[in-house]
Protein backbone atom coordinates (compact mmCIF):
# COMPACT_ATOMS: atom_id res chain seq x y z
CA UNK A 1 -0.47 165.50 -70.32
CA UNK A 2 -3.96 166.91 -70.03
CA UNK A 3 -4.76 167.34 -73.67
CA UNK A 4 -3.81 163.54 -74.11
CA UNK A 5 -5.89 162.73 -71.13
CA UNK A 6 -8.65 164.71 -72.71
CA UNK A 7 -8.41 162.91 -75.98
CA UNK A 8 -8.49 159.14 -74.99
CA UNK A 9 -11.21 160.32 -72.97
CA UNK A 10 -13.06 161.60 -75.87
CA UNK A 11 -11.90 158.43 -78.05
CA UNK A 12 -13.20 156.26 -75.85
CA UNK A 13 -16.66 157.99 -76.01
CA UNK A 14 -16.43 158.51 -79.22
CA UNK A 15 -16.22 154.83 -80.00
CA UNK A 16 -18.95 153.94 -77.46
CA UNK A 17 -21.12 156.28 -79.71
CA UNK A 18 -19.94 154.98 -82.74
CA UNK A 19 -20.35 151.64 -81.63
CA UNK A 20 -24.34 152.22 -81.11
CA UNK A 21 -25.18 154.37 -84.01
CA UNK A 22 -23.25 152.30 -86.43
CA UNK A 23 -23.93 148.69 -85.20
CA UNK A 24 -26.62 148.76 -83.32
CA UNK A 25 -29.87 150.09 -85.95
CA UNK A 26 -30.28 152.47 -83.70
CA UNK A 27 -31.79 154.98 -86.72
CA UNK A 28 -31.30 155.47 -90.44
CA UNK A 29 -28.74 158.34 -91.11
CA UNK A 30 -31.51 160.70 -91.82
CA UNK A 31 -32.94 159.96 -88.27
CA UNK A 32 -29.71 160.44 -86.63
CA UNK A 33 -28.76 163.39 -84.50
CA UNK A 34 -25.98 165.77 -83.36
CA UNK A 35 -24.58 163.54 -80.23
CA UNK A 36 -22.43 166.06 -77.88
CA UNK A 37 -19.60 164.43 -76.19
CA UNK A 38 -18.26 166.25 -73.00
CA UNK A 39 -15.17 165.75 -70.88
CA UNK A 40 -15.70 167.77 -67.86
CA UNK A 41 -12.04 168.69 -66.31
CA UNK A 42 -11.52 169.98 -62.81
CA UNK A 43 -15.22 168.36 -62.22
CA UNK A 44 -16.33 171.93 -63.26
CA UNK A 45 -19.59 172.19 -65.13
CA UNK A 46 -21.25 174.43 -67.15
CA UNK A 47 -25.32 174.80 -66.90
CA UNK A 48 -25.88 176.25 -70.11
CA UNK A 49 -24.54 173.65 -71.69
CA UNK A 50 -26.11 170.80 -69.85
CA UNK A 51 -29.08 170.06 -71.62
CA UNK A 52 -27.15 169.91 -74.80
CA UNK A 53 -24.62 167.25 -73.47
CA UNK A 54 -25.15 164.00 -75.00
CA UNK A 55 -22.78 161.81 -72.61
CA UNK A 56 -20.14 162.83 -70.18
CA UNK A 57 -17.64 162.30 -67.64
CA UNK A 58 -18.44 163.76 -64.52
CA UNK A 59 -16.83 164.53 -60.84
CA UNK A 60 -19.15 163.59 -58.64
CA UNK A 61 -20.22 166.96 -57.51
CA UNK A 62 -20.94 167.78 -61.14
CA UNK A 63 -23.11 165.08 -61.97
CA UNK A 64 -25.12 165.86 -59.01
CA UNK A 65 -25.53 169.23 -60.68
CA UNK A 66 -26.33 168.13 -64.19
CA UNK A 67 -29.19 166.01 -62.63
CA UNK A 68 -30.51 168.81 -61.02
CA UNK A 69 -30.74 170.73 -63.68
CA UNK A 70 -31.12 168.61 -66.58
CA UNK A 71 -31.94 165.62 -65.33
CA UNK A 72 -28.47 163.60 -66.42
CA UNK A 73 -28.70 159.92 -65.57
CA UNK A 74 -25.73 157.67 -64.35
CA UNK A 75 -24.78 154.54 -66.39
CA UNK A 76 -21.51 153.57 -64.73
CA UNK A 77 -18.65 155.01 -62.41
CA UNK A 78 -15.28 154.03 -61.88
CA UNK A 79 -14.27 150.75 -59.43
CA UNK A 80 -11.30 148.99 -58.80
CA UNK A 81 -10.94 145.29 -59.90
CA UNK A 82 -14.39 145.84 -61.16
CA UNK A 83 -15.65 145.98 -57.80
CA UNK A 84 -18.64 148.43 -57.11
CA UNK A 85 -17.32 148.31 -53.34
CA UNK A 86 -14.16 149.66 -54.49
CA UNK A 87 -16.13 152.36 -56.49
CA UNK A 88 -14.93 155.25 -53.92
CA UNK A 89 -12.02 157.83 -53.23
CA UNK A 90 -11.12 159.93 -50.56
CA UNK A 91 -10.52 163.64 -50.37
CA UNK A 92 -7.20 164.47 -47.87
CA UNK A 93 -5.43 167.57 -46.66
CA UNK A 94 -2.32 168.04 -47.50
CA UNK A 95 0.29 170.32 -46.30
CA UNK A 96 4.31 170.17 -46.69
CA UNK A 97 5.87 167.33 -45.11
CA UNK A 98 8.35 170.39 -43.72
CA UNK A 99 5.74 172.35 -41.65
CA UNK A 100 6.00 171.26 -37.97
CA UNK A 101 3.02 173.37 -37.28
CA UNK A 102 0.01 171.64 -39.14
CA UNK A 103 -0.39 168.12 -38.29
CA UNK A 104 -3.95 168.18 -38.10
CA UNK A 105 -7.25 169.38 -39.38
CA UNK A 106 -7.23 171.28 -36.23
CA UNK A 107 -4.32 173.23 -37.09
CA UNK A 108 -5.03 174.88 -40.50
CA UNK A 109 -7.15 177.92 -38.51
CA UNK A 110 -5.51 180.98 -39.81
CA UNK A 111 -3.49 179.10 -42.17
CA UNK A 112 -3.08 179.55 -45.95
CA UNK A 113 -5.76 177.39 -47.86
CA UNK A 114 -6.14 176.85 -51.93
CA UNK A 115 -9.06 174.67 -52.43
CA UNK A 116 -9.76 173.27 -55.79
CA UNK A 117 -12.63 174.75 -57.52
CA UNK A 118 -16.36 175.43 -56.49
CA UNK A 119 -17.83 172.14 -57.95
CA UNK A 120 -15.18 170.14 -57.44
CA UNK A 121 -16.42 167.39 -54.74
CA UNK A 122 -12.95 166.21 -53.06
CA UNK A 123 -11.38 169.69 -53.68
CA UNK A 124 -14.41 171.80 -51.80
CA UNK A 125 -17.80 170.35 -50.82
CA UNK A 126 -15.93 167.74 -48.56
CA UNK A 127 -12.94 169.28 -47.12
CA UNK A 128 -15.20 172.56 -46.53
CA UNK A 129 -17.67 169.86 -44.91
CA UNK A 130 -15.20 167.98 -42.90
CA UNK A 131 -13.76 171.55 -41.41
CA UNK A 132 -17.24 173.10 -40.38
CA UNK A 133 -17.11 169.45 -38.63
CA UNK A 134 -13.75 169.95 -36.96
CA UNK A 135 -15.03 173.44 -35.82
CA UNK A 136 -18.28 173.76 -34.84
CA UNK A 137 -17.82 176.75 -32.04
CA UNK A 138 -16.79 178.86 -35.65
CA UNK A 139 -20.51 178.32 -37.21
CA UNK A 140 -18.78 178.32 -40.54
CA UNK A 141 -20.41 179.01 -43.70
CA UNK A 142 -18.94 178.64 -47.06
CA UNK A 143 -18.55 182.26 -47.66
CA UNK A 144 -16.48 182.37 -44.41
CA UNK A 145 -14.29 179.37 -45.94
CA UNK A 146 -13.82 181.28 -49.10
CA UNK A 147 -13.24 184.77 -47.91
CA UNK A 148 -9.74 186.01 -46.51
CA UNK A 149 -9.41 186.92 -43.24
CA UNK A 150 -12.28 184.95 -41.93
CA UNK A 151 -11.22 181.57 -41.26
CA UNK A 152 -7.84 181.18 -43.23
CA UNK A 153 -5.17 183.72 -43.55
CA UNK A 154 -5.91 183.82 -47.41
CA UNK A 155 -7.83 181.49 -49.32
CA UNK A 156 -7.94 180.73 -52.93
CA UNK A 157 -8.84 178.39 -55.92
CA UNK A 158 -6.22 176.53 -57.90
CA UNK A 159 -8.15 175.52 -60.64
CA UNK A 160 -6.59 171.63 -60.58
CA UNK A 161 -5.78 169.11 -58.21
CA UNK A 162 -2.15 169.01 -58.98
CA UNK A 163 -2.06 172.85 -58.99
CA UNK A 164 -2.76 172.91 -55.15
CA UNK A 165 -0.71 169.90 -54.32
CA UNK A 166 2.70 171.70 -56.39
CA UNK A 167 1.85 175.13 -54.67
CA UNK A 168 1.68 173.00 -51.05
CA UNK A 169 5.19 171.55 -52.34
CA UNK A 170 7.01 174.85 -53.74
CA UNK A 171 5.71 176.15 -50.33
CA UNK A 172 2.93 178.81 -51.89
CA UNK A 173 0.21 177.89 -49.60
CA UNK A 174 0.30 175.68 -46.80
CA UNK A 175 -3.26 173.72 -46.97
CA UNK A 176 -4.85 171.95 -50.18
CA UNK A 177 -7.06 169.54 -50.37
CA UNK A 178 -6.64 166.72 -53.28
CA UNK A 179 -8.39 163.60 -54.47
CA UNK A 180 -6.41 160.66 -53.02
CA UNK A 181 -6.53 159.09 -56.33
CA UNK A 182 -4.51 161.81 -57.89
CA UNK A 183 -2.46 162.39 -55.33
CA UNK A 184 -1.40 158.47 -55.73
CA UNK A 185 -1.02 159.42 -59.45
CA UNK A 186 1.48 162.34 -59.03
CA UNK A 187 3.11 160.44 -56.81
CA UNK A 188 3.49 157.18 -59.08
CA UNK A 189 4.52 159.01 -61.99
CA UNK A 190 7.27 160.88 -59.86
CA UNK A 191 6.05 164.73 -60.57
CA UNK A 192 5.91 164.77 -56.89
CA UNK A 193 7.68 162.66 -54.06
CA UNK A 194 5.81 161.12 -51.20
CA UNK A 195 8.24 162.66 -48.85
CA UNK A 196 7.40 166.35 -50.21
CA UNK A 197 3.63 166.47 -48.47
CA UNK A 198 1.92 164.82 -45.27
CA UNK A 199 -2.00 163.79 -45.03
CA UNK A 200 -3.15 165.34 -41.91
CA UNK A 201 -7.10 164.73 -42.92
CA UNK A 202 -8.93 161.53 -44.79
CA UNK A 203 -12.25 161.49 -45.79
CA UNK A 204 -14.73 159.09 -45.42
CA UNK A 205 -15.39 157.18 -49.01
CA UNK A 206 -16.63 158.98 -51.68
CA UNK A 207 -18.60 158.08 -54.08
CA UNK A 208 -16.43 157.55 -57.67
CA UNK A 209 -16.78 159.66 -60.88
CA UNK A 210 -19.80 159.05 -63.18
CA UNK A 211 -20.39 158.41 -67.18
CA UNK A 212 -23.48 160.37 -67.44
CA UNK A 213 -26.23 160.29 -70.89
CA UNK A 214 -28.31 162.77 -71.43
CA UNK A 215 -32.31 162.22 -70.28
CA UNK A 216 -33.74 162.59 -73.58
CA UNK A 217 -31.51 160.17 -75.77
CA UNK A 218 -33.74 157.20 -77.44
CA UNK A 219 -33.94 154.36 -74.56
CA UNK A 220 -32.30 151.77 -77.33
CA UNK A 221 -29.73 154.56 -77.93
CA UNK A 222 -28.75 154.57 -73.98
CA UNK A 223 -29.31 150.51 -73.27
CA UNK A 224 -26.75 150.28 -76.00
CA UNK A 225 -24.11 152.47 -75.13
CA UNK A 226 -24.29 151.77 -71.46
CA UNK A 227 -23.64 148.02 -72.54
CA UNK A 228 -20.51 149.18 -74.27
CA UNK A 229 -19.21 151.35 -71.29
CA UNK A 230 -19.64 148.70 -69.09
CA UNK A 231 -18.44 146.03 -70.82
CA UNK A 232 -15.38 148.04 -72.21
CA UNK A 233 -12.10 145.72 -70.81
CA UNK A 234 -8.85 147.72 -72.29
CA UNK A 235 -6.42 147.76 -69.70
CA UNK A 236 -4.31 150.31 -71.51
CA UNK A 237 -6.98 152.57 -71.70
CA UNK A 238 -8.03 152.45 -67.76
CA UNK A 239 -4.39 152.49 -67.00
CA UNK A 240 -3.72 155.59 -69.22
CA UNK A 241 -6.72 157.60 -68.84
CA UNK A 242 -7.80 156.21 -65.16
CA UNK A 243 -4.27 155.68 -63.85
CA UNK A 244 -4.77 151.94 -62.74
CA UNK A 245 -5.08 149.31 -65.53
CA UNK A 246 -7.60 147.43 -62.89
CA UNK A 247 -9.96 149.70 -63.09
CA UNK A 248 -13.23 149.82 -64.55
CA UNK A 249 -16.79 150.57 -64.99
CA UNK A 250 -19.62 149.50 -62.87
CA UNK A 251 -23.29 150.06 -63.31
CA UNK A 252 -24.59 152.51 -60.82
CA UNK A 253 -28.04 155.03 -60.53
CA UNK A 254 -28.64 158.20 -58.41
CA UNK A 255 -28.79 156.27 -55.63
CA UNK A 256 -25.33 156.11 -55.04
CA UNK A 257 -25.06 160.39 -55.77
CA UNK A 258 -27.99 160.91 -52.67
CA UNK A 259 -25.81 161.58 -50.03
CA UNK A 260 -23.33 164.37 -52.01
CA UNK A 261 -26.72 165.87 -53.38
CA UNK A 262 -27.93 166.44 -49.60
CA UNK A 263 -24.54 167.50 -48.25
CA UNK A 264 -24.54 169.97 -51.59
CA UNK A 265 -28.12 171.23 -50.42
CA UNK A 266 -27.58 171.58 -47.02
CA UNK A 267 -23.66 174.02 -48.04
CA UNK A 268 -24.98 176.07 -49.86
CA UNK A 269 -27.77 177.00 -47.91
CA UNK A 270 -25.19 177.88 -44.79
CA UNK A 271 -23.81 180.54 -47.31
């Protein structure tokens, strides 16, 4: 399921790029360059490889990270019914529908937590926000909310989403956080039931994912496949890659990215 993901994903950009260097006059062949396409799973991200990337498809987290260090600039993010105030998702807690004892955020002290992964943005910077929140006598750090024995019971990283949500199910760990969005998707396509886990924490909004091009690229080169990524109107696709056939892509600049850059800033200094 992930490797088909992956390559509609990279068929889509592929065609975007395609679509400016071979229609556009963007260059003569000899002036063309190596374009590097990346698809950026588990919103991980890789700084060495950064400044190399020509576009990519970013958690928001991520981005924020690739414009820090290489200066990666937004063309469009993801929005419902094309909608840039529908361009959001939530991060939730989510323990087993079965567990009488968590029904809260203020519950999951001493529990069993397995966040996401250190960049992801609704699988650690905002749940690990939203709990220094719900605790402020603790003075929490990050280290403390990664570290057995200091907040949670144990506490671990499950590398996806739907790896934390199926280890909440089978019963594995009792606290994960998970993008709403997926959450809906598991759901939807019946890999979990919506009986088998309870919310017991929403977010506020988050900002939604990013297509990201690389600073450097020719301004005619970006103008043109920005056009393209915004204007691109496959249902199928959306629905299959996105999850929602109404979906699509909106413009959008840093702007939108400020307030996860702070909150970012203002984490990992508490380590």
């Amino acid at each position: 399921m992930k490797s088909r993901k992956l390559f509609k994903v990279c068929a889509l950009l592929m065609l975007a790029v395609m679509s400016c260097l071979l229609f556009s006059g963007c260059g003569g062949q000899s002036e063309q360059k190596k374009f590097v396409i990346t698809y950026l799973p588990n919103e991980s991200t890789d700084k060495n490889a950064d400044a190399r990337k020509g576009m990519a498809y970013f958690g928001p987290l991520s981005f924020c990270l690739a414009y820090e260090r290489a200066g990666a600039e937004p063309i469009g993010m993801i929005a419902k019914d094309k909608d840039k105030k529908n361009a959001t998702y939530k991060s939730v807690l989510v323990t087993s529908s079965k567990n009488t004892d968590i029904n809260s955020i203020q519950d999951i002290k001493g529990k069993t937590m397995a966040f996401v992964d250190p960049n992801s943005t609704s699988g650690n910077l905002i749940p690990s926000a939203a709990i220094m929140k719900a605790f402020p006598g603790e003075k929490l750090s990050m280290d403390d909310l990664h570290t057995n024995g200091k907040f949670f019971q144990a506490v671990s990283f499950s590398g996806k989403h739907q790896a934390g949500l199926a280890a909440v199910v089978k019963g594995d760990v009792q606290v994960a956080p998970i993008s709403d969005a997926i959450l809906a998707a598991e759901i939807n396509a019946g890999r979990v039931s919506k009986d088998d886990v309870k919310i017991i924490f929403a977010s506020d909004p988050i900002p939604s994912e990013p297509m990201a091009l690389r600073r450097e690229l020719p301004a005619e080169v970006k103008e043109k496949v920005k056009n393209f990524i915004l204007s691109y109107d496959n249902a199928a696709y959306y629905k299959g890659v996105m999850g929602a056939e109404d979906k699509r892509f909106v413009e959008c600049s840093i702007e939108d990215y400020i307030g996860i850059i702070d909150l970012n800033k203002a984490l990992s200094s508490s380590k």
